[in-house]
Protein backbone atom coordinates (compact mmCIF):
# COMPACT_ATOMS: atom_id res chain seq x y z
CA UNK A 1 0.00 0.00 0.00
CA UNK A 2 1.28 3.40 -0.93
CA UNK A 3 1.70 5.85 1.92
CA UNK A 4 -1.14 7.92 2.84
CA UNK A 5 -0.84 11.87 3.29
CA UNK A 6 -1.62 13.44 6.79
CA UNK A 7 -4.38 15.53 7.22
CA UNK A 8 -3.48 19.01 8.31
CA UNK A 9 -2.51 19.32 12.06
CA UNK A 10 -1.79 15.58 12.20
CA UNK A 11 2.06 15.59 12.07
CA UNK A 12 1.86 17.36 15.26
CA UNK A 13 0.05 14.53 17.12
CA UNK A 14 1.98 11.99 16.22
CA UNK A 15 5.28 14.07 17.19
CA UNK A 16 3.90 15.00 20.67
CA UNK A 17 2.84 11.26 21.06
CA UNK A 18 5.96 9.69 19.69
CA UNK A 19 8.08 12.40 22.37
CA UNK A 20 5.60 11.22 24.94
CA UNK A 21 6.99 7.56 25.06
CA UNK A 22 10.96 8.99 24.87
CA UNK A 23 13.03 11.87 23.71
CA UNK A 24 14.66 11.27 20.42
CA UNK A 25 16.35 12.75 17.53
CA UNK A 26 14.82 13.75 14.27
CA UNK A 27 15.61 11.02 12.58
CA UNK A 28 14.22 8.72 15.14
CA UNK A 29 11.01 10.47 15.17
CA UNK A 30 10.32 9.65 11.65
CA UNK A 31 11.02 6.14 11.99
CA UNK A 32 9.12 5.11 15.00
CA UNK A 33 5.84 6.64 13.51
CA UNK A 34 6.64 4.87 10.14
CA UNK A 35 7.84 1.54 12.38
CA UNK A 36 4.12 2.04 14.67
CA UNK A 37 2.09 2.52 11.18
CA UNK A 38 3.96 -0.30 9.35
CA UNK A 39 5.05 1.96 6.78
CA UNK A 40 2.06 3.76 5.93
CA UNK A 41 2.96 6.78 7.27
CA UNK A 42 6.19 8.16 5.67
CA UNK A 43 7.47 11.52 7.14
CA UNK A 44 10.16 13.31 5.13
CA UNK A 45 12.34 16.33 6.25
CA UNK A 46 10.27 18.95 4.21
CA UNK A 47 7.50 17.94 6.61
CA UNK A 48 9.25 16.62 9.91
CA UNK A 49 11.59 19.43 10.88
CA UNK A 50 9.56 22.89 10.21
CA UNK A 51 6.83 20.73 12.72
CA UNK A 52 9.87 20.34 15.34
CA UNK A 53 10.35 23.66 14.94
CA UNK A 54 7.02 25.48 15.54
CA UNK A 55 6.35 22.79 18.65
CA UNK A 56 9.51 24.13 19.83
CA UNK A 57 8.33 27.57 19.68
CA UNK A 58 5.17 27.00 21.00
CA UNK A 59 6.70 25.89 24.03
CA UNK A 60 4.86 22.24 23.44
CA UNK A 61 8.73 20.41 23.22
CA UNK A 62 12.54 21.59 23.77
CA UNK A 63 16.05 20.37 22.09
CA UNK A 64 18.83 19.88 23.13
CA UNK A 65 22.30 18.01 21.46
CA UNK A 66 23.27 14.69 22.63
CA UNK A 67 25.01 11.93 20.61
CA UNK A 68 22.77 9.32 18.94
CA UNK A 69 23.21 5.68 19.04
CA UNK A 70 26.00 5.81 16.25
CA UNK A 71 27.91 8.78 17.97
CA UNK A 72 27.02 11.32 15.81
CA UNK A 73 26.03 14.85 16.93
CA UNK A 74 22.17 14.75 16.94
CA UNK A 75 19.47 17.79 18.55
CA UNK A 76 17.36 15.49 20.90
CA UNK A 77 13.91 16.78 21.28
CA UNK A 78 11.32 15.95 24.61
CA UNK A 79 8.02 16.99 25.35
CA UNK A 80 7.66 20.25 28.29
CA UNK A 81 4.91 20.60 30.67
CA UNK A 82 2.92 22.31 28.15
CA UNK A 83 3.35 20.13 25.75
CA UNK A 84 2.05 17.16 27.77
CA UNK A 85 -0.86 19.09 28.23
CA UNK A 86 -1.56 19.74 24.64
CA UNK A 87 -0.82 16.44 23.65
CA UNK A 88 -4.19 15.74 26.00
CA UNK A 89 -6.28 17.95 24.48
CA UNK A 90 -5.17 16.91 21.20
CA UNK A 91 -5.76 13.36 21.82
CA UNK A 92 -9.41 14.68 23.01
CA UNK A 93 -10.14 16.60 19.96
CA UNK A 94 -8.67 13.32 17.58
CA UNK A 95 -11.41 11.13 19.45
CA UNK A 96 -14.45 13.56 18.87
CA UNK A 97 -13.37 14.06 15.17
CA UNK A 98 -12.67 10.55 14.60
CA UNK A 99 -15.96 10.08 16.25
CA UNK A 100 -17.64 12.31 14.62
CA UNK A 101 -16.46 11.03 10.95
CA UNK A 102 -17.56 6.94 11.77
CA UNK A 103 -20.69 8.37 12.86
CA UNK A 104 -21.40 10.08 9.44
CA UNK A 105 -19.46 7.50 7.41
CA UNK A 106 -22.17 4.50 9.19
CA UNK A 107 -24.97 6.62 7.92
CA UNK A 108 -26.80 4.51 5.06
C-alpha cells in the first residue's frame, strides 16, 4: 500500500505522542511513527523538521544536542509541561473528530 498523506494538524500529534513515550532525535522520530504505522505513514524532512520547529516555539517540546546511538552529533527533542498538556487535548479533539467522521461515514 502506498503511503497515505496526513491531514493538516496531524504531524503534530503523532510528534507530541511519539516524544511522549521517549526523547529522540529527528531522525528517530520519523522512523518510530513509520515503524508504529507499518510503513504507511512516511514523514520526510520537508514535513518533519519545520513541525519540530514550531512545537519548539510553542513551548509544546525543547532540544537539546546529545550523541545518537552511532555517535554522531544529533538535537534530541522531549516533550515540556505544556506540551504534555496539549498532547491531551489533542488526543481529546482526535477522538471527537474521529468520532464524529464513523458516525457520518455509518450513515446509510
Amino acid at each position: 500500500m502506498p503511503p497515505t498523506d496526513l491531514l493538516q494538524g496531524t504531524l503534530d500529534l503523532l510528534i507530541l505522542k511519539t516524544l511522549a513515550l521517549e526523547p529522540q532525535h529527528g531522525w528517530g522520530i520519523a522512523q518510530r511513527i513509520q515503524q508504529v504505522s507499518k510503513d504507511a505513514l512516511l514523514i520526510g524532512q520537508g514535513s518533519l523538521y519545520p513541525a519540530l520547529h514550531r512545537l519548539e516555539y510553542k513551548g509544546w517540546i525543547q532540544a537539546e544536542w546529545g550523541a545518537s546511538e552511532n555517535n554522531r552529533k544529533a538535537k534530541f527533542y522531549s516533550l515540556t509541561k505544556t506540551g504534555q498538556k496539549r498532547l491531551a487535548t489533542e488526543m481529546e479533539e482526535w477522538d471527537r473528530l474521529t468520532n464524529a467522521i464513523a458516525l457520518v461515514l455509518k450513515q446509510v
